[in-house]
Protein backbone atom coordinates (compact mmCIF):
# COMPACT_ATOMS: atom_id res chain seq x y z
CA UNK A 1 -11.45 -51.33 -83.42
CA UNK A 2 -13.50 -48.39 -83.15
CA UNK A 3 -15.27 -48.47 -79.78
CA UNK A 4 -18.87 -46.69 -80.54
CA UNK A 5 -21.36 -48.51 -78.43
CA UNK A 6 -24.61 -47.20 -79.58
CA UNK A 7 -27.02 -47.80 -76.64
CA UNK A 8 -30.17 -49.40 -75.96
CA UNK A 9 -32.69 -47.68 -76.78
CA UNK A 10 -31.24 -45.49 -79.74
CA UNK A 11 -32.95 -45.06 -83.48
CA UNK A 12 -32.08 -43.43 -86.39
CA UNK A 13 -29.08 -44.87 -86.51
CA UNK A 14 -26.54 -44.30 -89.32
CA UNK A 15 -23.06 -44.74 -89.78
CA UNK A 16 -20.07 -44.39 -92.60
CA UNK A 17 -16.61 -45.88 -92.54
CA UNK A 18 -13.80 -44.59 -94.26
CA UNK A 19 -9.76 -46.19 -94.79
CA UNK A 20 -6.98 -45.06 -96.07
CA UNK A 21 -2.82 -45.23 -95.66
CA UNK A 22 -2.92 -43.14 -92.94
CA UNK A 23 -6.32 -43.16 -90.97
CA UNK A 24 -9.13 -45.35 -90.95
CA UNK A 25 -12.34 -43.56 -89.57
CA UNK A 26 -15.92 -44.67 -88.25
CA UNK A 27 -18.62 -41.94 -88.63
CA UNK A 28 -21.84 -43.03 -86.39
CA UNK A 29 -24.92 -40.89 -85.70
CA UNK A 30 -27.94 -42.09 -83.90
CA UNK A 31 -30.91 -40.61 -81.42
CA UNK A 32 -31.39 -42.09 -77.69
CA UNK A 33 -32.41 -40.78 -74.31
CA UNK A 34 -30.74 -39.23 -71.46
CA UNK A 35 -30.14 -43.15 -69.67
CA UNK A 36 -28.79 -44.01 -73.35
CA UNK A 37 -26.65 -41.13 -73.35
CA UNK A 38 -25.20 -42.60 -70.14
CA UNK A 39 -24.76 -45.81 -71.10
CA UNK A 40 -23.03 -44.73 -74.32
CA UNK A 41 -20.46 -42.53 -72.93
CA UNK A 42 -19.91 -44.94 -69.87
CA UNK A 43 -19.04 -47.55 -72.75
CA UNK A 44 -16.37 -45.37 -74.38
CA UNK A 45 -15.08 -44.45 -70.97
CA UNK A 46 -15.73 -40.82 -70.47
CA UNK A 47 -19.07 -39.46 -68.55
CA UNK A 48 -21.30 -36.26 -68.80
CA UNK A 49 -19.53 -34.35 -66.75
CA UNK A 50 -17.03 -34.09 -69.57
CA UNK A 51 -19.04 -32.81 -71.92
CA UNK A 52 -18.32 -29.33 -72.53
CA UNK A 53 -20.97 -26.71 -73.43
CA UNK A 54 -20.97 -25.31 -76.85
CA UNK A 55 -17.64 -27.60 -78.06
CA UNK A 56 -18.25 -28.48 -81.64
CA UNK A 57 -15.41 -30.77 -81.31
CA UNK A 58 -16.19 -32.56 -84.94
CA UNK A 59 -14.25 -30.37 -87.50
CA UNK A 60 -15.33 -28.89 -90.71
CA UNK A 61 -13.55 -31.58 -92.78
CA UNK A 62 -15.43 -34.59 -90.86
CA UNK A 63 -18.58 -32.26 -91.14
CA UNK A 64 -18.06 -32.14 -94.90
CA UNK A 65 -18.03 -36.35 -95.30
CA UNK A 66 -21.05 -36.95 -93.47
CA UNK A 67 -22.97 -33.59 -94.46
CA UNK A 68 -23.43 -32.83 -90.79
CA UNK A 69 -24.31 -29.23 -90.03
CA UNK A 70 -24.47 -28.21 -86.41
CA UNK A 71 -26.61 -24.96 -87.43
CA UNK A 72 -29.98 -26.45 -85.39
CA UNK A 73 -31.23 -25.46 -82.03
CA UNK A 74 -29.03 -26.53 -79.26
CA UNK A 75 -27.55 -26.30 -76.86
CA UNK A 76 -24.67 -28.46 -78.19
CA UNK A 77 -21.58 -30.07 -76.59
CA UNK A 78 -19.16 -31.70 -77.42
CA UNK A 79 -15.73 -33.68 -76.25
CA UNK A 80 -12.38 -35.44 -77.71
CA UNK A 81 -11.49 -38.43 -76.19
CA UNK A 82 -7.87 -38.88 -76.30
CA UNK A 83 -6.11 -42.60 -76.10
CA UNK A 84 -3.27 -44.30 -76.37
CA UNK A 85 -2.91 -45.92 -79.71
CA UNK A 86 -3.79 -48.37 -80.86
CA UNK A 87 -6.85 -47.32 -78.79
CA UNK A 88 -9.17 -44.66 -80.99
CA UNK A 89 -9.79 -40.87 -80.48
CA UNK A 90 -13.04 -40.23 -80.42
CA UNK A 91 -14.72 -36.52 -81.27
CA UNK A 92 -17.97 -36.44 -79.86
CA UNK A 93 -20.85 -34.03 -79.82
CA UNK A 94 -24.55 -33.87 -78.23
CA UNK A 95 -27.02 -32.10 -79.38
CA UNK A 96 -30.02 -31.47 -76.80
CA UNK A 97 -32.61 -29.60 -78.56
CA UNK A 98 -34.97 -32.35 -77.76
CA UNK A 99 -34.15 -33.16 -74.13
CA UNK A 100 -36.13 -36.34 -74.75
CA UNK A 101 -34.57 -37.05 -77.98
CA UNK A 102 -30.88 -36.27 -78.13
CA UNK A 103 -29.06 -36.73 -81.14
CA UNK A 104 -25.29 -38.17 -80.91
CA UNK A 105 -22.59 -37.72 -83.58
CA UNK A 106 -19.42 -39.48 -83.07
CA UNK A 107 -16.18 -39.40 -85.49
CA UNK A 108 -13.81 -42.47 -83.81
CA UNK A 109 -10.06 -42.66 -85.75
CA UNK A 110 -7.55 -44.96 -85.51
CA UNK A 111 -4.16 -44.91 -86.77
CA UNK A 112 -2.64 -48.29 -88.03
């Protein structure tokens, strides 16, 4: 329902589901390499080329139920990937500080 593929490899993974009348939403987090970066945003159907620089594309009230703070070190990006329901959109954002380690946040929503 969600469509977050977390790659192989990828650690410190953590994720956080909320429902309600309206929206149901997946919150998923997780740490993996440049190939994993790939591989997850070949999955969901975008690539890196897409990502744009400095796009905190997670808002402040998704921030605010996960306690993510995108104050580090960057550089960040970001992207929203738009679909036709009942397909999910999908906010992500990349964080690069450690080029060897880079840390994914992803908010997927679906509408019923």
């Amino acid at each position: 329902i969600y469509q977050v593929p977390v790659p192989h490899p990828a650690d410190q993974v953590a994720y956080y589901e909320t429902n309600n009348w309206k929206t149901s939403r997946l919150y998923v987090q997780f740490r993996t390499t440049d190939a994993g970066l790939d591989a997850f945003l070949t999955g969901v159907g975008v690539n890196r080329d897409d990502l744009e620089q400095g796009d905190l594309t997670i808002g402040a009230r998704d921030r605010s139920v996960t306690g993510w703070k995108f104050t580090g070190p960057g550089p960040w990006s970001g992207l929203v990937h738009r679909q036709k329901n009942p397909a999910p959109t999908q906010d992500i954002v990349v964080n690069r500080a450690d080029p060897a380690n880079l840390m994914v946040y992803v908010v997927s929503r679906t509408v019923p």
